[in-house]
N, C-alpha and C. Protein backbone atom coordinates (compact mmCIF):
# COMPACT_ATOMS: atom_id res chain seq x y z
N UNK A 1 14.74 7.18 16.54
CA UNK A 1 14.94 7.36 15.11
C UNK A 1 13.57 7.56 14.44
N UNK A 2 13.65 8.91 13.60
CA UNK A 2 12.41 8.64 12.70
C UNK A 2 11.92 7.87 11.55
N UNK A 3 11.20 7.42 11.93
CA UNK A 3 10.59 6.35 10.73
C UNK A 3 10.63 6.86 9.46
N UNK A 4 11.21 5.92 8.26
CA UNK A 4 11.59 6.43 7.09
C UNK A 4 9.88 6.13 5.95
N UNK A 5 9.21 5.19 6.64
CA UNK A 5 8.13 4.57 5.89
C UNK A 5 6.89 4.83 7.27
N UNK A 6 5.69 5.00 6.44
CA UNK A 6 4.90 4.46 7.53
C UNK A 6 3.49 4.13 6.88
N UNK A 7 3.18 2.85 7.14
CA UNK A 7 2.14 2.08 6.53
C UNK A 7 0.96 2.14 6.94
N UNK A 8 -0.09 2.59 6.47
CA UNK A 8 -1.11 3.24 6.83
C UNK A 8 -2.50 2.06 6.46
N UNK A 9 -3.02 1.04 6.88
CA UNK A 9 -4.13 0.52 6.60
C UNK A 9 -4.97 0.79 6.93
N UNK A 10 -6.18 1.16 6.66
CA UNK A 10 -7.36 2.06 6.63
C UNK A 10 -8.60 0.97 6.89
N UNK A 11 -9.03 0.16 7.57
CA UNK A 11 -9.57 -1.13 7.98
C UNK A 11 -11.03 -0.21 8.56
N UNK A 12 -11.91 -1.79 7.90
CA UNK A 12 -13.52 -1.52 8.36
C UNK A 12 -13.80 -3.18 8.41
N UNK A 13 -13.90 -3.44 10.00
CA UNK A 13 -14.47 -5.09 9.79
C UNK A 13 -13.14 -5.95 9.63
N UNK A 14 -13.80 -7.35 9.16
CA UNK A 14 -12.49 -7.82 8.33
C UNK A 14 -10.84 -8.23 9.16
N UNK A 15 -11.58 -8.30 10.50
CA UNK A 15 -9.86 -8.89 10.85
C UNK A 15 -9.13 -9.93 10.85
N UNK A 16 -9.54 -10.68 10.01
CA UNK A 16 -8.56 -11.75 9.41
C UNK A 16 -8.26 -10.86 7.94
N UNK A 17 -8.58 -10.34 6.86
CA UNK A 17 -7.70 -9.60 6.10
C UNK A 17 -6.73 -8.70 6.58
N UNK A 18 -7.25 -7.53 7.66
CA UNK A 18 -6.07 -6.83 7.99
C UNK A 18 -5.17 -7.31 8.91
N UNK A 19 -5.30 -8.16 9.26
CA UNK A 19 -4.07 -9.29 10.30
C UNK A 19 -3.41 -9.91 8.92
N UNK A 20 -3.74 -10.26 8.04
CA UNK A 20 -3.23 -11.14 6.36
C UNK A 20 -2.67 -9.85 6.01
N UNK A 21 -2.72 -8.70 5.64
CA UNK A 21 -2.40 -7.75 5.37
C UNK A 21 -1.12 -7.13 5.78
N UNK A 22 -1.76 -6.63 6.79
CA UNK A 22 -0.50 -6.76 8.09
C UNK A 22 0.99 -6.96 7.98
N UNK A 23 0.91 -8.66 8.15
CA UNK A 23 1.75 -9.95 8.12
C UNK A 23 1.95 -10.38 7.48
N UNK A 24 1.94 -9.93 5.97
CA UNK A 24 2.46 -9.68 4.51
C UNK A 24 3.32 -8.64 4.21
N UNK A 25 2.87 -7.57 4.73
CA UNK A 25 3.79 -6.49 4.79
C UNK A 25 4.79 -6.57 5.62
N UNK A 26 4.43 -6.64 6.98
CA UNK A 26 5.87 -6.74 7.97
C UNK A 26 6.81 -8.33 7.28
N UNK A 27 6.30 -9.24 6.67
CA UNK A 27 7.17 -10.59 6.38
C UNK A 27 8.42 -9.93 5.52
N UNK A 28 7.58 -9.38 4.16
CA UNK A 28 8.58 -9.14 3.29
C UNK A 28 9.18 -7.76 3.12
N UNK A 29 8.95 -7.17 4.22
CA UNK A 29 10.18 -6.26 4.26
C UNK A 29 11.28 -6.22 4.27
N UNK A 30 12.41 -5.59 4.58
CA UNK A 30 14.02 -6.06 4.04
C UNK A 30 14.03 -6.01 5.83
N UNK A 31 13.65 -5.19 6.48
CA UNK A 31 14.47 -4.91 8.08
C UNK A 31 15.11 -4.35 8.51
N UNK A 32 15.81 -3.23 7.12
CA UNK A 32 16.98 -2.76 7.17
C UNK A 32 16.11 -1.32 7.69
N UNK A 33 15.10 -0.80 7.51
CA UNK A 33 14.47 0.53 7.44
C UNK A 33 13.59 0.11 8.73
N UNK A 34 13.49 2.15 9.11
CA UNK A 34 12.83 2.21 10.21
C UNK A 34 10.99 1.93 9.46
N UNK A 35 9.73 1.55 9.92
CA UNK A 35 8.78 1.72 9.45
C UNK A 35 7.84 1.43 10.71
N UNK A 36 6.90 2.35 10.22
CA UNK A 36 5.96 2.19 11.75
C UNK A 36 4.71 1.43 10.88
N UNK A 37 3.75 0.57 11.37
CA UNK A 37 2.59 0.16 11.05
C UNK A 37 1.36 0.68 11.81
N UNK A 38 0.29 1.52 10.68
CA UNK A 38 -0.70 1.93 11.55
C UNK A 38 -1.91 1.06 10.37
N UNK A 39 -3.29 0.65 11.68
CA UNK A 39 -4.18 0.80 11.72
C UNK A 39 -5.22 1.71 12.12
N UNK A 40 -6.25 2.05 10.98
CA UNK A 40 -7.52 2.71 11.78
C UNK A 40 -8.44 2.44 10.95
N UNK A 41 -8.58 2.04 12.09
CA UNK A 41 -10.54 1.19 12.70
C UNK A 41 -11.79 2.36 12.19
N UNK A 42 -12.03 2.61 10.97
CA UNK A 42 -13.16 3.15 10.52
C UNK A 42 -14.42 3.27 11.50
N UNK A 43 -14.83 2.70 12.57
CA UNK A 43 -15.69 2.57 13.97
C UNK A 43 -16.07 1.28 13.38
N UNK A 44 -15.61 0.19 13.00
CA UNK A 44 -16.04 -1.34 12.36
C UNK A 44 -16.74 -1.80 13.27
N UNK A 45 -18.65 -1.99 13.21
CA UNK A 45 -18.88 -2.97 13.79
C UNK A 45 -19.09 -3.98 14.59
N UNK A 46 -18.39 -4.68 13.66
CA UNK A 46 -18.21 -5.86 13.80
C UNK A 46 -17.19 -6.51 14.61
N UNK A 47 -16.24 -5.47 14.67
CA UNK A 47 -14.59 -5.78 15.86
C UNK A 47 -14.27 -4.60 16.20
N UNK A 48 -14.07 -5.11 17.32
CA UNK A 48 -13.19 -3.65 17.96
C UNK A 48 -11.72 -3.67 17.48
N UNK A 49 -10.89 -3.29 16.82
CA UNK A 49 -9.72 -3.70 15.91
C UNK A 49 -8.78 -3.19 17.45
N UNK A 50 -8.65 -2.34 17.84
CA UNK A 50 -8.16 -2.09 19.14
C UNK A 50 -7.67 -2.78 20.05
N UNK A 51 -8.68 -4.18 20.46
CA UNK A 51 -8.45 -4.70 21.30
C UNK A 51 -8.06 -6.10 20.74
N UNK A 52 -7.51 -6.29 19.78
CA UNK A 52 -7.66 -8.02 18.73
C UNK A 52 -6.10 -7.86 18.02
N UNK A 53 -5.73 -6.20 17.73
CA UNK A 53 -4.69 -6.41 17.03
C UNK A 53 -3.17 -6.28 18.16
N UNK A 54 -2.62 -7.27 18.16
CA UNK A 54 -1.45 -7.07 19.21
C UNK A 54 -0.85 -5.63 19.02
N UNK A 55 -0.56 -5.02 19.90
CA UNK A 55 0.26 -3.57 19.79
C UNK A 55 1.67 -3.60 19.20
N UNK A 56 2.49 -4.91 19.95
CA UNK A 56 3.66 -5.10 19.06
C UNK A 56 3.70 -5.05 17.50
N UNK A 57 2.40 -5.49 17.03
CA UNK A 57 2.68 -5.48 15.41
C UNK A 57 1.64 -3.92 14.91
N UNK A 58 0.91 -3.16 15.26
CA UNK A 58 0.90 -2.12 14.72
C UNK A 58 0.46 -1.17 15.64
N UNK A 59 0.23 0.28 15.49
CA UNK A 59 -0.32 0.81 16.27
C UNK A 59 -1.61 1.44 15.75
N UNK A 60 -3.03 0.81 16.22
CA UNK A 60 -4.32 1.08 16.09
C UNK A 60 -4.96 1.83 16.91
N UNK A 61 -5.74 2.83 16.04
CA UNK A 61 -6.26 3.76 16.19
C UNK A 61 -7.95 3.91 15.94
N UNK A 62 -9.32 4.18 16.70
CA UNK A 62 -10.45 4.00 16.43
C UNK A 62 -11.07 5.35 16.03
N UNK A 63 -11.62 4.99 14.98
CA UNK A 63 -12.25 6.67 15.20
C UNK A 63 -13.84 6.64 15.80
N UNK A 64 -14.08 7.68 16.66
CA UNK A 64 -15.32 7.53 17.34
C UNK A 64 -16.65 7.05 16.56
N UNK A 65 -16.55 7.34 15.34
CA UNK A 65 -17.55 7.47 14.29
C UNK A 65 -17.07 6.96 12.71
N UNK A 66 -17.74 6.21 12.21
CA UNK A 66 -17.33 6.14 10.89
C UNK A 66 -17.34 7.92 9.96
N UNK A 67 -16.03 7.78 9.53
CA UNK A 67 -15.83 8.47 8.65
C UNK A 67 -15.81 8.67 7.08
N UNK A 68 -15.89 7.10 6.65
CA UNK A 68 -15.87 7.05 5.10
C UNK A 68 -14.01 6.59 5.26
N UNK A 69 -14.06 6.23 3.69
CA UNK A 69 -12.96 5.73 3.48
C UNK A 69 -12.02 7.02 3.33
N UNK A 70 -11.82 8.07 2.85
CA UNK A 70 -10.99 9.31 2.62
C UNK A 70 -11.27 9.71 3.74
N UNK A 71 -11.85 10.37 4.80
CA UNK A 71 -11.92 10.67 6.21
C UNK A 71 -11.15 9.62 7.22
N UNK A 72 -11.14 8.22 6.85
CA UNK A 72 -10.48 7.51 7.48
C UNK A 72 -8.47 7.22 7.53
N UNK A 73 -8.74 7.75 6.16
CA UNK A 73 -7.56 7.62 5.70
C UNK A 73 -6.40 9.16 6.21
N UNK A 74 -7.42 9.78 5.98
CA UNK A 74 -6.90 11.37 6.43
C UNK A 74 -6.54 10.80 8.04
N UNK A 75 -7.59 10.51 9.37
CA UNK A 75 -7.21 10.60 10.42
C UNK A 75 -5.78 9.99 10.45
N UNK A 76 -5.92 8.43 9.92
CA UNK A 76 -4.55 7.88 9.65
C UNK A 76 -2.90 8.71 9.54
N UNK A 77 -3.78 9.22 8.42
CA UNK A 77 -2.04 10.17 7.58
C UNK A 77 -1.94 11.31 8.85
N UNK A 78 -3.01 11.70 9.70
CA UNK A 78 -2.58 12.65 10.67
C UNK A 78 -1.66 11.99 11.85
N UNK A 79 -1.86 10.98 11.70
CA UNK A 79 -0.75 10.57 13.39
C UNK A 79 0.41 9.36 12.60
N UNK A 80 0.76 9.40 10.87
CA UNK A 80 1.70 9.08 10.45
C UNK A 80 3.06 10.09 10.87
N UNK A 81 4.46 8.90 11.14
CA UNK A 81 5.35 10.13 11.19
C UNK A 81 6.75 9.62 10.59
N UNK A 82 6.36 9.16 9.35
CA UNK A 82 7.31 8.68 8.18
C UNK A 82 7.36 9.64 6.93
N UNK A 83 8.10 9.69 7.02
CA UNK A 83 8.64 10.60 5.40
C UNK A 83 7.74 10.12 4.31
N UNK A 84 7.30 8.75 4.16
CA UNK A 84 7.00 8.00 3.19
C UNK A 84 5.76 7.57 3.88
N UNK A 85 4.47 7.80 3.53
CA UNK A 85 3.13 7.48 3.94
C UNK A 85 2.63 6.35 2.56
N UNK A 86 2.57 4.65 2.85
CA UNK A 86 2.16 3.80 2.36
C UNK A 86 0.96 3.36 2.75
N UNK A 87 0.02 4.05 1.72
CA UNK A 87 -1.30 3.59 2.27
C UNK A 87 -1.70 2.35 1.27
N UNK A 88 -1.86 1.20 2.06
CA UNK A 88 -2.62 0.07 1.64
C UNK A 88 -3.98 -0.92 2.20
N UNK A 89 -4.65 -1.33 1.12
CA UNK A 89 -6.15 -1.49 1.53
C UNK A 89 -6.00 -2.89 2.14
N UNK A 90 -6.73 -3.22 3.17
CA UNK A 90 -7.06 -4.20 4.07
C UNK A 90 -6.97 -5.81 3.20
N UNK A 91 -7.31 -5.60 1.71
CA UNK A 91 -7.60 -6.82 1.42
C UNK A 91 -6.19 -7.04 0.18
N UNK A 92 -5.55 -6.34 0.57
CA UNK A 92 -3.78 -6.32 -0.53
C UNK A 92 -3.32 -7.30 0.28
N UNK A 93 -2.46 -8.19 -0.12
CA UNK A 93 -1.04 -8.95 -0.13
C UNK A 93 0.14 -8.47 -0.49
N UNK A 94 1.49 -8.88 -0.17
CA UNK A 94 2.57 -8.71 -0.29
C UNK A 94 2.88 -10.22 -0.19
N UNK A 95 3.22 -10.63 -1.57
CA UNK A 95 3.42 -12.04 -1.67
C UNK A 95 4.93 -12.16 -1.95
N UNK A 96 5.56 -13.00 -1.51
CA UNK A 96 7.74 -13.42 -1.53
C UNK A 96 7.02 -13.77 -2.78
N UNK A 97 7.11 -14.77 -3.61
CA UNK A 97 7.34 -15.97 -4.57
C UNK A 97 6.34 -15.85 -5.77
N UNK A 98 6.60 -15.74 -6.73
CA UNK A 98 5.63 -16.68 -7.99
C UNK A 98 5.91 -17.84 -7.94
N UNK A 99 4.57 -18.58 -8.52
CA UNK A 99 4.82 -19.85 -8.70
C UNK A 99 6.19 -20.44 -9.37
N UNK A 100 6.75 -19.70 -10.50
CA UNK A 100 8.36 -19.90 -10.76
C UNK A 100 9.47 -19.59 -9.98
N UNK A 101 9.28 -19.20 -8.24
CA UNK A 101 10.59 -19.20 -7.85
C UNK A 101 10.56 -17.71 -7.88
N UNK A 102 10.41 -16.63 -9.10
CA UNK A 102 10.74 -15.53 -8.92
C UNK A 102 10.13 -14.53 -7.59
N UNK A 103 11.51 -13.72 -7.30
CA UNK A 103 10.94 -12.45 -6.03
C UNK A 103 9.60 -11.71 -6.93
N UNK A 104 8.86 -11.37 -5.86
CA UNK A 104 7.83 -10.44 -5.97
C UNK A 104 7.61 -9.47 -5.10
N UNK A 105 7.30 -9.53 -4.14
CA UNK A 105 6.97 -8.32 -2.69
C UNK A 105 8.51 -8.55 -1.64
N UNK A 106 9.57 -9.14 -1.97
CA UNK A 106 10.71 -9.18 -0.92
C UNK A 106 11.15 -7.90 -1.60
N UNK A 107 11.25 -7.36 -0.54
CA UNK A 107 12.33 -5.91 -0.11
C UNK A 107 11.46 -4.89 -0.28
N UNK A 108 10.20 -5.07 -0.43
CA UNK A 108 9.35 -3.72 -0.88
C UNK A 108 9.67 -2.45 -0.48
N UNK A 109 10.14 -2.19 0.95
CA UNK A 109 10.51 -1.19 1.56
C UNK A 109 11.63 -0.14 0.74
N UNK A 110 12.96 -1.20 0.24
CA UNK A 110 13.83 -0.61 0.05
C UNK A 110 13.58 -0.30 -1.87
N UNK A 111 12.83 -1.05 -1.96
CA UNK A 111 11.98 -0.56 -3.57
C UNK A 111 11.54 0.46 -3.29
N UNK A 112 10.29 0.86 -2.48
CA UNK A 112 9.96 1.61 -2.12
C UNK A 112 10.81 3.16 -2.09
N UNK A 113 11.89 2.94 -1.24
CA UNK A 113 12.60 4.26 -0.96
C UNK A 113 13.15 4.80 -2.23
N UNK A 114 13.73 3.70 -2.89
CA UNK A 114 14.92 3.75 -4.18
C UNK A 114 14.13 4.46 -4.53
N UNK A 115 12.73 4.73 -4.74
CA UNK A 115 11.82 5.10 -6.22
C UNK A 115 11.90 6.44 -6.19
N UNK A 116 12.01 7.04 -4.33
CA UNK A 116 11.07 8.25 -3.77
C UNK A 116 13.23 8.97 -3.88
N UNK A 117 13.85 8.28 -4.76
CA UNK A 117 15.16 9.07 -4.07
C UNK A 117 15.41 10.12 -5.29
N UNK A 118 14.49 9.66 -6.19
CA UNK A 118 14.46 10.68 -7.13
C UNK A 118 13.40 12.26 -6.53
N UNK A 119 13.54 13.00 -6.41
CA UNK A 119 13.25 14.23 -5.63
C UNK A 119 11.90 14.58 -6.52
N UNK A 120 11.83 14.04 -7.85
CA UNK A 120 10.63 14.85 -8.42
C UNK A 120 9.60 13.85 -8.83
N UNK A 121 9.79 12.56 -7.99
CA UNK A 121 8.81 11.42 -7.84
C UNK A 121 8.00 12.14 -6.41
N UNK A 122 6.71 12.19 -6.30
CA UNK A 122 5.84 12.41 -5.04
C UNK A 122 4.86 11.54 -4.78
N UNK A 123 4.38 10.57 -5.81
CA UNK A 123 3.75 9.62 -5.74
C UNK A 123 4.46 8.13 -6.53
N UNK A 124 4.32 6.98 -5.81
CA UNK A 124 4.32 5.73 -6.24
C UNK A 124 3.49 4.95 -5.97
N UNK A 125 3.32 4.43 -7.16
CA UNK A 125 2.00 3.12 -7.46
C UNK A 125 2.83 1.44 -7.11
N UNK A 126 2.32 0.80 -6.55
CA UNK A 126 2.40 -0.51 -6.76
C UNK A 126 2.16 -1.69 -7.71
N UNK A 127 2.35 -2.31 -8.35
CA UNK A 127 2.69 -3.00 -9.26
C UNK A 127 1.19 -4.58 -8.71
N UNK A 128 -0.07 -4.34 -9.02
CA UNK A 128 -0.55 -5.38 -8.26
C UNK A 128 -1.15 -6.93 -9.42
N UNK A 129 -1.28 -7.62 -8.41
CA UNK A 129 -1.88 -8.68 -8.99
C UNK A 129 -2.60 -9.70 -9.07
N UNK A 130 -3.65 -10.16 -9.40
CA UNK A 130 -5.11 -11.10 -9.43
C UNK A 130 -4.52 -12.18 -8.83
N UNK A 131 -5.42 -12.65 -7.95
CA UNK A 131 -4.44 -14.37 -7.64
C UNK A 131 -4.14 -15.11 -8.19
N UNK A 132 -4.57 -15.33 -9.49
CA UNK A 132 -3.80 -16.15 -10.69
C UNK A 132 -2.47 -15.74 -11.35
N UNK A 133 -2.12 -14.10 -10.93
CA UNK A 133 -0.93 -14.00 -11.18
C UNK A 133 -0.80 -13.29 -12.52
N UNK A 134 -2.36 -12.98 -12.75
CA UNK A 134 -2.28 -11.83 -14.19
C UNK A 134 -2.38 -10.64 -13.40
N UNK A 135 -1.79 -9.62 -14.25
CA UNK A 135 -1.57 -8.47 -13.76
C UNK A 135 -3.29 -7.09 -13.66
N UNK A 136 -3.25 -7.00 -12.13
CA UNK A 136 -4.32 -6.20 -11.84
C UNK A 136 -4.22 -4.62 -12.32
N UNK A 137 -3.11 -4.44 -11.80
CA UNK A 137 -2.74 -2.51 -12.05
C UNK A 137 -1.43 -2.41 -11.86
N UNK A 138 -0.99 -1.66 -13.04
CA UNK A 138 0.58 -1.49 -12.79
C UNK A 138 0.53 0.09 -13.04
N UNK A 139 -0.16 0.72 -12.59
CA UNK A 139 -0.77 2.29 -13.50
C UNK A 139 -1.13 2.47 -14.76
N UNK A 140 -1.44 3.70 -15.27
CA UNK A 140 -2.26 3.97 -16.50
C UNK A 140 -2.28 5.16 -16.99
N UNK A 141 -2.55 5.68 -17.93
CA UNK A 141 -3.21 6.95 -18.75
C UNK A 141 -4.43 7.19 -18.83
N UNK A 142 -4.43 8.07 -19.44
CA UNK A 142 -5.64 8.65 -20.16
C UNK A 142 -5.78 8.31 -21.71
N UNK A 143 -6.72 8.16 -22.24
CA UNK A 143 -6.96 8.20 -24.19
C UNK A 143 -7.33 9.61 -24.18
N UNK A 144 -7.85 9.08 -25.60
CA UNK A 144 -7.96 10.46 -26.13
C UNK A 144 -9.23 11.17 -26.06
N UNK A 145 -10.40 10.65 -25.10
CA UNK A 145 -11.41 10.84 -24.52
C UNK A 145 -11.48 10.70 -23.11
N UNK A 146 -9.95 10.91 -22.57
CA UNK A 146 -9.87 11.46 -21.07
C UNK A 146 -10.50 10.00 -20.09
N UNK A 147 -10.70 8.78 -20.88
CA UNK A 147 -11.31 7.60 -20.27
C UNK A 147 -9.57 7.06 -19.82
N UNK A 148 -9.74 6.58 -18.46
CA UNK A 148 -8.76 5.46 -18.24
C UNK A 148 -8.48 4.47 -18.60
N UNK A 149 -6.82 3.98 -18.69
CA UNK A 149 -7.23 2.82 -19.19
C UNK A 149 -5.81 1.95 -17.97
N UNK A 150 -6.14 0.91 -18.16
CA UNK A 150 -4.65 0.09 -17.18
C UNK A 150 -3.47 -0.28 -18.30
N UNK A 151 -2.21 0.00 -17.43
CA UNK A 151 -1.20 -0.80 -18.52
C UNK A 151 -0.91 -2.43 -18.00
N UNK A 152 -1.25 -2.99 -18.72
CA UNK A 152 -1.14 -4.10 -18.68
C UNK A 152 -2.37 -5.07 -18.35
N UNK A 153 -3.14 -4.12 -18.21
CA UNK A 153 -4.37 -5.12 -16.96
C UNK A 153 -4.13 -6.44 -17.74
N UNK A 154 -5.11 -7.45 -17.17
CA UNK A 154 -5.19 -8.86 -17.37
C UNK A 154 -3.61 -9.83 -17.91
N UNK A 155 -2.22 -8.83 -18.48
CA UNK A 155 -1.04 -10.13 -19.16
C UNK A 155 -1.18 -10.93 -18.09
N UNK A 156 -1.11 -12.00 -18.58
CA UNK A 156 -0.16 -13.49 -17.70
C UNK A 156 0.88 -13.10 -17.33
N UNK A 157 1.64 -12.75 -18.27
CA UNK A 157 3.28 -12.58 -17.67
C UNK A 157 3.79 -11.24 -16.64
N UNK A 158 3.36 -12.01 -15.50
CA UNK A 158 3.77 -10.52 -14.98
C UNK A 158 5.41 -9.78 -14.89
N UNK A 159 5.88 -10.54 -15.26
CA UNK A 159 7.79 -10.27 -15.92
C UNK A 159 7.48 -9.12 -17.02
N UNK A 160 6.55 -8.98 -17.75
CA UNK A 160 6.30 -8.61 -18.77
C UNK A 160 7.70 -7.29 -18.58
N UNK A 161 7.88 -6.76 -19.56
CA UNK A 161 9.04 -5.25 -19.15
C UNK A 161 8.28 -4.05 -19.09
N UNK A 162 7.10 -3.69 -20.26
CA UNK A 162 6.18 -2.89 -20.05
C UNK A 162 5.34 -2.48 -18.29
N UNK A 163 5.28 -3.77 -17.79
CA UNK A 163 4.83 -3.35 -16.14
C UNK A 163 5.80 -3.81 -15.35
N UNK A 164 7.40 -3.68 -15.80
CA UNK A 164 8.44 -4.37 -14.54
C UNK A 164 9.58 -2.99 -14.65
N UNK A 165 9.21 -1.80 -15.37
CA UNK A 165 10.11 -0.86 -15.34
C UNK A 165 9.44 0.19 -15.14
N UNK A 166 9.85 1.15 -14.17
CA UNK A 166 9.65 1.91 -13.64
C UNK A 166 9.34 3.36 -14.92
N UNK A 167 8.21 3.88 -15.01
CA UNK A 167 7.51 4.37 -15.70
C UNK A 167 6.68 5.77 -15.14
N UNK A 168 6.44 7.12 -15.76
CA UNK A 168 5.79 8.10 -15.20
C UNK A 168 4.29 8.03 -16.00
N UNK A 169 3.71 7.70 -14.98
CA UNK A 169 2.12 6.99 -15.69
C UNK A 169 1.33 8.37 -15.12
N UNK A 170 0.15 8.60 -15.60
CA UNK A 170 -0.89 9.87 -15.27
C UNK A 170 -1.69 9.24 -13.98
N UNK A 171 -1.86 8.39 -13.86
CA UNK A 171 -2.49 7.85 -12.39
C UNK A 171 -2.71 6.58 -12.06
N UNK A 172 -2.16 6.23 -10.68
CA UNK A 172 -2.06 4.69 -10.50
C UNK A 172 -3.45 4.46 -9.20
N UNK A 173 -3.56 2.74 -8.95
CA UNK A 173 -4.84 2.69 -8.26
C UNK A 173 -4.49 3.14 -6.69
N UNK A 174 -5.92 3.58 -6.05
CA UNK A 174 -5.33 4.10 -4.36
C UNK A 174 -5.08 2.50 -3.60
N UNK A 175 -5.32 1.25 -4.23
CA UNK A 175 -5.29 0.27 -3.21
C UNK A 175 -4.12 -0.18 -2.85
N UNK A 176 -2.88 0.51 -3.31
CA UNK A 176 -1.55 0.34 -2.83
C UNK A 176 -0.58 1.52 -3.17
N UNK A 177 -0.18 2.23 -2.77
CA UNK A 177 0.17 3.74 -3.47
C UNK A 177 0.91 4.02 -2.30
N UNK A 178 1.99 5.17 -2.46
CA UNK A 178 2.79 5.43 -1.81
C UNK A 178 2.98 7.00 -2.07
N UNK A 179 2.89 7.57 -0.80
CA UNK A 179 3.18 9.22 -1.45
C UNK A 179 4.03 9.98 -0.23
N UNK A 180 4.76 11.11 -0.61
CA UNK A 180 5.38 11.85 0.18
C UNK A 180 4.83 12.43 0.96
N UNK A 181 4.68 12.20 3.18
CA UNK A 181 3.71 12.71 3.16
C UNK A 181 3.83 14.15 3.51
N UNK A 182 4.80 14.95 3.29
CA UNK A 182 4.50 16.29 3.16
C UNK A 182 3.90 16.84 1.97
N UNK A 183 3.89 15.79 0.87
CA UNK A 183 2.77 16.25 -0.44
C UNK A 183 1.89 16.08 0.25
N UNK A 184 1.42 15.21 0.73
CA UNK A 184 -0.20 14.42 0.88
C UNK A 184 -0.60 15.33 2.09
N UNK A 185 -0.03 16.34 2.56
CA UNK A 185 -0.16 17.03 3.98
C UNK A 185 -0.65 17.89 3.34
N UNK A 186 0.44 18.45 2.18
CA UNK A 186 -0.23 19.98 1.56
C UNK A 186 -1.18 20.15 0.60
C-alpha cells in the first residue's frame, strides 16, 4: 500500500531531539493511515544518525556531504513516497494534552489529510506552540509594507478561535508544514 503521509525530518546532530521528535509524531498519530517516517542525516558530525536510529521506527538516510538545510530537505522529499510530504524540524513536538485535559497533537495525521481533501489546499501550516503553551505560529500575512506578521503569536489561550479555525493565511512557518508532494516536486 502506498503511503498516504510521509514525514520528512531533516536532522543535523541532536539525537536525542530527533528520537523526541520522532516519538511524538509516531505516539500521536491515529494508526488508521499508511505513513512512512524519514530521516536525513545532513552528514552530522557528531552521530552517525544511521547507525543509532532503529530502522523499525524510520527510514534514515546520510548524505555524503553536508548540504544545508534546503539541499537536505530536497534529498529527503526525493526518496519520499506519500502523497502528503510532512516536513518537520528536529526540535518540534507533537504533544496529546494541555495542561487542561484538552487534545492537541492526537490524530494529527487524520487532521492532516481532512485539510489536503479540499483539492485547492497545496500547502498546510501547523498550528505551533512555546512550552508555556502561548501560541508560537499559527500562520500570517503581510501589512501594508509587505513586513510579516504572526496571527496570534504570543495569546495564552491557545483555544483562542482566531488560531483554532482553519484559515487561508499568505504564509505559514517551514518548522512544521505540510505540502502536496507533487506541488513541492514541481
Amino acid at each position: 500500500m502506498t503511503p498516504l503521509i510521509s514525514v520528512l525530518i531533516p536532522a543535523y546532530n541532536h539525537f536525542t531531539e530527533v528520537m523526541a521528535c520522532l516519538t511524538s509524531l509516531q505516539m500521536y498519530a491515529s494508526k488508521q493511515l499508511a505513513i512512512t517516517f524519514l530521516i536525513q542525516d545532513d552528514a552530522s558530525p557528531e552521530v552517525y544518525l544511521p547507525a543509532v536510529v532503529p530502522p523499525c521506527s524510520a527510514s534514515v538516510k546520510r548524505n555524503p556531504e553536508n548540504l544545508g538545510f534546503v539541499g537536505n530537505v530536497n534529498a529527503g522529499a526525493a526518496r519520499a513516497d506519500g502523497d502528503i510530504l510532512f516536513i518537520v524540524n528536529q526540535d518540534v513536538l507533537a504533544v496529546g494534552q494541555d495542561a487542561d485535559g484538552g487534545t492537541l497533537s492526537q490524530d494529527w495525521d487524520i487532521h492532516l489529510v481532512n485539510a489536503f481533501a479540499d483539492l485547492a489546499v497545496g500547502v498546510v501550516g501547523a498550528k505551533l506552540l512555546f512550552p508555556d503553551g502561548r501560541i508560537q505560529n499559527a500562520g500570517g500575512f503581510f501589512d501594508g509594507r509587505l513586513q510579516p506578521f504572526h496571527r496570534g503569536l504570543g495569546y495564552s489561550n491557545h483555544r483562542y478561535a482566531e488560531v483554532n479555525t482553519p484559515e487561508e493565511v499568505t504564509w505559514t512557518t517551514g518548522a512544521a508544514f505540510a505540502v502536496r508532494r507533487d506541488l513541492f516536486t514541481a
